[in-house]
Protein backbone atom coordinates (compact mmCIF):
# COMPACT_ATOMS: atom_id res chain seq x y z
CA UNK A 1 121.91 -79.82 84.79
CA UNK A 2 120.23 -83.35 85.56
CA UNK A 3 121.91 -86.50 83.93
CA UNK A 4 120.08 -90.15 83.86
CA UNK A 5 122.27 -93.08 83.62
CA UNK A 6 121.04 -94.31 80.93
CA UNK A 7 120.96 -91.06 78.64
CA UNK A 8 123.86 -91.60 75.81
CA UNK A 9 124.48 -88.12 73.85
CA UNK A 10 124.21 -88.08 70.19
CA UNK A 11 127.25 -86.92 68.10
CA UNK A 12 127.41 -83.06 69.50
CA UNK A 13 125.04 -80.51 66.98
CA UNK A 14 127.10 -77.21 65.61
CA UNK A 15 125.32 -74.35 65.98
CA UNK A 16 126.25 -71.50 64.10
CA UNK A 17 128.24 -68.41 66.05
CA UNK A 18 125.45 -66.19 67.63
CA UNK A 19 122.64 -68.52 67.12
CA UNK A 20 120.76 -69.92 69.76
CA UNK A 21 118.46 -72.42 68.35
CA UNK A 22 115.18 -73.53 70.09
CA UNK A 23 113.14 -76.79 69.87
CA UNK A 24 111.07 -77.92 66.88
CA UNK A 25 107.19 -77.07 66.87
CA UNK A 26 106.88 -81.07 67.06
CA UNK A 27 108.49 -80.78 69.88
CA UNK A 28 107.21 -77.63 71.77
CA UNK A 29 103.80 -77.91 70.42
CA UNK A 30 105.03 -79.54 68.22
CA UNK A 31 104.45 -77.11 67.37
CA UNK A 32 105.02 -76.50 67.33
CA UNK A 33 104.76 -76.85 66.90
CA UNK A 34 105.01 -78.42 67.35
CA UNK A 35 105.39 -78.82 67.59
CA UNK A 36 106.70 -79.48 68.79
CA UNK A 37 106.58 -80.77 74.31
CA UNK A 38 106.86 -84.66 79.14
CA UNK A 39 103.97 -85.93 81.36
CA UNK A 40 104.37 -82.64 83.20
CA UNK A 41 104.49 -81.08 80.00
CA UNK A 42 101.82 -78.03 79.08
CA UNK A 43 102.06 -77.58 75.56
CA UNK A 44 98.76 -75.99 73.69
CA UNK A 45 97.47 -73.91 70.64
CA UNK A 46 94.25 -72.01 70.67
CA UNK A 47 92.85 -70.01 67.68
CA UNK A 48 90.22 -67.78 67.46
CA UNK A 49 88.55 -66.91 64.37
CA UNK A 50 87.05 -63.76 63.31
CA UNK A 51 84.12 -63.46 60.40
CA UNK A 52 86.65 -61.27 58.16
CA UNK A 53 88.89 -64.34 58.09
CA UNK A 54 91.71 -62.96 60.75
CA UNK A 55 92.71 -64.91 63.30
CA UNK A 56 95.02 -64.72 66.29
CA UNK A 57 96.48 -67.72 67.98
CA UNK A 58 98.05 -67.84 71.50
CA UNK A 59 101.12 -70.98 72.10
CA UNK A 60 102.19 -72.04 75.19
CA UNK A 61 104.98 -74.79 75.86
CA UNK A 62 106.55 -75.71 79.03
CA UNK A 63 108.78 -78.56 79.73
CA UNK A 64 109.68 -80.33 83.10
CA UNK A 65 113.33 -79.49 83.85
CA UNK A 66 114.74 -82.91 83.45
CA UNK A 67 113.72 -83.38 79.49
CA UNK A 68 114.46 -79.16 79.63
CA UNK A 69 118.28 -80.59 80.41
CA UNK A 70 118.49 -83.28 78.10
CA UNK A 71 117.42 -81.37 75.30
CA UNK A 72 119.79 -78.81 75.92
CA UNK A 73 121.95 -81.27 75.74
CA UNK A 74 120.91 -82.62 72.37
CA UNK A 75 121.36 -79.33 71.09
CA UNK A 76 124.89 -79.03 72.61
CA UNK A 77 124.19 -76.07 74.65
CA UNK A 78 127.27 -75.49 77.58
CA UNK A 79 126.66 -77.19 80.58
CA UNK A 80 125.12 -74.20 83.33
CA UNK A 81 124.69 -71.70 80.34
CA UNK A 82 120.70 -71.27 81.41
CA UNK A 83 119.80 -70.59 77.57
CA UNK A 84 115.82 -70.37 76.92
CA UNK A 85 114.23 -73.13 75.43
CA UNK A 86 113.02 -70.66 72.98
CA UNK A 87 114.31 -67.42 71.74
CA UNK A 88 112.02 -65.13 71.45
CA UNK A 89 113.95 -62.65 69.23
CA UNK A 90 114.22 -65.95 66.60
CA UNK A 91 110.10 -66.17 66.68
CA UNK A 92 109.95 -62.14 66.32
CA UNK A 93 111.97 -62.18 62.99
CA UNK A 94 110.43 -65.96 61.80
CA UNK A 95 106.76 -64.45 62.02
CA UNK A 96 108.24 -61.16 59.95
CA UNK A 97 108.54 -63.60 57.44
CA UNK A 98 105.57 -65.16 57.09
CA UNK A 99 103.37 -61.91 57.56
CA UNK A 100 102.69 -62.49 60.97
CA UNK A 101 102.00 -60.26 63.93
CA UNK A 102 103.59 -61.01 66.95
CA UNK A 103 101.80 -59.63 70.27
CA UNK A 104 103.88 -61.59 72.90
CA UNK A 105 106.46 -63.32 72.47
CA UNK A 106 108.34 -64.01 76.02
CA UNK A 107 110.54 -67.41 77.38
CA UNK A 108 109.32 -69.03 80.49
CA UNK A 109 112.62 -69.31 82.02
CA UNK A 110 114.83 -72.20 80.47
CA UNK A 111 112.00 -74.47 79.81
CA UNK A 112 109.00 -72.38 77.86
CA UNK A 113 107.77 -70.42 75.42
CA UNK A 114 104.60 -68.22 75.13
CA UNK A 115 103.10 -66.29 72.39
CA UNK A 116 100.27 -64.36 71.20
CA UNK A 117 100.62 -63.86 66.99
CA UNK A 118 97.85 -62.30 64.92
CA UNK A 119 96.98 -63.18 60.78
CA UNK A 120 95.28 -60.71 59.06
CA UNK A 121 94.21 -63.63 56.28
CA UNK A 122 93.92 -67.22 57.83
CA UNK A 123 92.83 -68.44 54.30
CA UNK A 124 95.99 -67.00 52.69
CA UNK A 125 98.39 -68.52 55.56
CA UNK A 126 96.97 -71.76 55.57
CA UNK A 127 97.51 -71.73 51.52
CA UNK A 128 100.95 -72.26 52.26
CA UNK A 129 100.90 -75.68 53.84
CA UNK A 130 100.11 -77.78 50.78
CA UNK A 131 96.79 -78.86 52.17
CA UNK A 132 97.29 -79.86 55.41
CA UNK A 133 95.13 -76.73 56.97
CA UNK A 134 91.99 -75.49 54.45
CA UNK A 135 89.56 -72.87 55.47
CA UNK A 136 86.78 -71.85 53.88
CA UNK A 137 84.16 -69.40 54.23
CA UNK A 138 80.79 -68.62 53.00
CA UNK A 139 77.34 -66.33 53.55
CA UNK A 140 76.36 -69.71 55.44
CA UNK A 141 79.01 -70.72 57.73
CA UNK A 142 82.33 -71.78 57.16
CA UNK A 143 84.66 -74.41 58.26
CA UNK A 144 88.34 -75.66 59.29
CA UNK A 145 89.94 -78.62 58.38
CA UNK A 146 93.11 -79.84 59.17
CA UNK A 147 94.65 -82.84 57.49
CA UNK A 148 98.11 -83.78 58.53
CA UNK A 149 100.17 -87.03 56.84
CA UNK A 150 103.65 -87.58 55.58
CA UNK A 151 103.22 -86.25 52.72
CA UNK A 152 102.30 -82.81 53.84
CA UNK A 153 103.82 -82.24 57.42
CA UNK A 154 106.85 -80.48 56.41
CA UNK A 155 105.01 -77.59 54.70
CA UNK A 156 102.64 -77.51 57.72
CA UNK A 157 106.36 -77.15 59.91
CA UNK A 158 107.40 -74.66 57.86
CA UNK A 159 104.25 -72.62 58.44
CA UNK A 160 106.05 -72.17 62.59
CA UNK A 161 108.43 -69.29 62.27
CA UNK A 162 112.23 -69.94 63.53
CA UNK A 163 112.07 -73.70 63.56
CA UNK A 164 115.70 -74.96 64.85
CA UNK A 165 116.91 -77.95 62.28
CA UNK A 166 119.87 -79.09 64.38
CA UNK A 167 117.27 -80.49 67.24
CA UNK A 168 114.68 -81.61 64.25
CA UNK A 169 117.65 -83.40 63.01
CA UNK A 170 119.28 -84.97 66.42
CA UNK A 171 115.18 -86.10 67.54
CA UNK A 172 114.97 -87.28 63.52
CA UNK A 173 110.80 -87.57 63.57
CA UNK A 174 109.72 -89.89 60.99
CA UNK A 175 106.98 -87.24 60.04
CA UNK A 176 109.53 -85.19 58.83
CA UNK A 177 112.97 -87.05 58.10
CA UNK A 178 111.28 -89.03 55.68
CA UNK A 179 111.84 -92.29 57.10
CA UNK A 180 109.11 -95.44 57.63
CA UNK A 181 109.71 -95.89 61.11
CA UNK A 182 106.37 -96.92 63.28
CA UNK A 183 105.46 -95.52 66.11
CA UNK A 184 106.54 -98.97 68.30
CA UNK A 185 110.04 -98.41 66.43
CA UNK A 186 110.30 -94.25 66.91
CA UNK A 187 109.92 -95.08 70.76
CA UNK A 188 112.18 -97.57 71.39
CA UNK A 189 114.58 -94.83 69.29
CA UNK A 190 113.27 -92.11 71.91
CA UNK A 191 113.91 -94.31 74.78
CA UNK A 192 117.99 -94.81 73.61
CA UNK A 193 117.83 -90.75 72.62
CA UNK A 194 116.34 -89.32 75.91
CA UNK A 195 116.40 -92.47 78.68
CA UNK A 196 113.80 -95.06 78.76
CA UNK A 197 112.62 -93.79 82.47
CA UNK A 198 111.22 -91.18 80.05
CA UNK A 199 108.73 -93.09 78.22
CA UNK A 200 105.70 -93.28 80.10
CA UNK A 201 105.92 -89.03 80.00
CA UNK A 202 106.62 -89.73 76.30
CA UNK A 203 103.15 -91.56 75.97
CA UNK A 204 101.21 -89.51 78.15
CA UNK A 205 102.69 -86.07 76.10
CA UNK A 206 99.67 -84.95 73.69
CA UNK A 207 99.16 -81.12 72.15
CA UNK A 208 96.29 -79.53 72.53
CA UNK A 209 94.50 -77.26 70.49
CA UNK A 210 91.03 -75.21 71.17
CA UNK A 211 89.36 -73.52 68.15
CA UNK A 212 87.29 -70.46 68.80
CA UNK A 213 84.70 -70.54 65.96
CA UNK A 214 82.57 -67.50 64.57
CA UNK A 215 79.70 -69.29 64.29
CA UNK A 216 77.81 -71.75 66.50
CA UNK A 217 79.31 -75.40 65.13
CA UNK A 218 77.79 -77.80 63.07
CA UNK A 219 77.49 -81.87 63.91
CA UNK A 220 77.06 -82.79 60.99
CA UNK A 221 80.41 -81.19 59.82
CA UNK A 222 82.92 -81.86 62.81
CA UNK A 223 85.44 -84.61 62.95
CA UNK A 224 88.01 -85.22 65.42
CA UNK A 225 87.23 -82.66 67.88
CA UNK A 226 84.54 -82.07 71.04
CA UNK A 227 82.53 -79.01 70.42
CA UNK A 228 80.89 -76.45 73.29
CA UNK A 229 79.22 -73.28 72.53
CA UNK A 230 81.60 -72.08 70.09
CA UNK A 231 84.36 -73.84 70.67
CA UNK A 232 86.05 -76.88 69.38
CA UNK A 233 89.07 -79.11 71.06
CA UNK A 234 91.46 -81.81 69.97
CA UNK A 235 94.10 -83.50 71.55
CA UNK A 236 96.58 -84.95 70.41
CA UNK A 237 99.21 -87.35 71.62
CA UNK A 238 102.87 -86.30 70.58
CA UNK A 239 104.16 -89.59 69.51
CA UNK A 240 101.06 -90.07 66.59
CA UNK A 241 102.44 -86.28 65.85
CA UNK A 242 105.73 -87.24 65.53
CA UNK A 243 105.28 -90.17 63.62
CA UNK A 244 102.50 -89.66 61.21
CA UNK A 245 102.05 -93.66 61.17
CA UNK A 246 98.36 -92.30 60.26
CA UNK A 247 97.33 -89.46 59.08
CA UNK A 248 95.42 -86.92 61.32
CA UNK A 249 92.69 -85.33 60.20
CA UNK A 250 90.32 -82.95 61.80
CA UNK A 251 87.61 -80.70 61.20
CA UNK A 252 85.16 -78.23 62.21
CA UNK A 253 81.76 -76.48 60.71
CA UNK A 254 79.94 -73.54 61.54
CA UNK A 255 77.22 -71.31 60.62
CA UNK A 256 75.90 -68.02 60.92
């Protein structure tokens, strides 16, 4: 496991017995989520969705092996014990949950995750999250918006299955913990949390996420992302995630 000089170690995080937590969808994607994820960091989203209002949605997060050893050490995992950086039996039972399907779900070694989850109801899932993600669909078109602030992002969190709250708690993201921190003030916290050689990766980090739509998009009705063909694409850098010092919004349009 690497060390940097000037990494201090918060107070250690208790895990339960037979637990083995993985990373917040803020910091794997967020992402999750995530999520959710650092400039050699790959961490993306893509959804596809159908005209009956299913979708299925493929995440893939992989870390560089330094920040991979620092946040094992965050969340106080034994020094040489080569856990994943995501469990995938922990995503398997979080998706039961929520009435999700999961396809794949495999780790990348110590440092990744990816899965492959189908949702029989998009509308009905995205329900959940208080606003934050609203479909809708008519004989026209349809479209997807996406509308993330303070306010909301901890019902659009709870919408990843298996989140771990002892590394959401030890990383503290304003987003979520409720705090007013700005983004200048988050990063300077990042920088004493995970070494401030790390902050250039920190700023370069971003998620991204690719929409496939069912219909050809509209211009007229698309904010925030870059459409082709059918497709749509955001990006989005991890520290505005994190912080939420503005919301986020996004949004795509289709029709038939």
């Amino acid at each position: 496991m690497m060390h940097d000089p000037d990494f201090v170690p918060p107070a250690p995080v208790r895990v339960p017995e037979g637990r083995r937590p993985f990373p917040p969808a803020a910091v794997a994607a967020l992402a999750a989520i995530a999520t959710l994820a650092l400039s050699a960091c790959a961490a993306s989203m893509s959804v596809s969705i159908k005209n009956d209002r299913s979708a299925t949605a493929a995440v893939r997060v992989e870390l560089p092996a330094e920040l991979a050893a620092k946040l094992a050490q965050l969340r106080g995992d034994p020094e040489g014990s080569a856990l994943p950086l995501v469990d995938p039996a922990l995503v398997r039972a979080g998706a039961a949950e929520k009435g999700v399907r999961v396809v794949e779900a495999r780790a990348l070694g110590e440092r990744g995750f990816s899965g492959v989850f189908e949702i029989d109801d998009l509308m009905t899932f995205a329900a959940r999250s208080l606003g934050a993600v609203t479909l809708s669909s008519t004989a026209a078109g349809g479209s997807l918006s996406v509308a993330i602030d303070r306010g909301n992002a901890a019902e659009l969190f709870a919408l990843f299955p298996g989140i771990d709250p002892y590394l959401v708690e030890a990383l503290s993201p304003p987003a979520l913990d409720g705090s007013d921190l700005t983004r200048a003030e988050y990063r300077e916290m990042l920088g004493a949390l995970l070494g401030t050689k790390s902050l250039p990766a920190v700023d370069a980090a971003a998620v991204e996420l690719a929409v496939e739509l069912p219909g050809a998009p509209l211009a007229s009705g698309t904010v925030g992302f870059v459409t082709t063909g059918r497709s749509a694409k955001a990006s989005i850098k991890l520290l505005d995630l994190l912080v939420l010092e503005r919301p986020i919004t996004l949004k795509a349009s289709w029709g038939k």
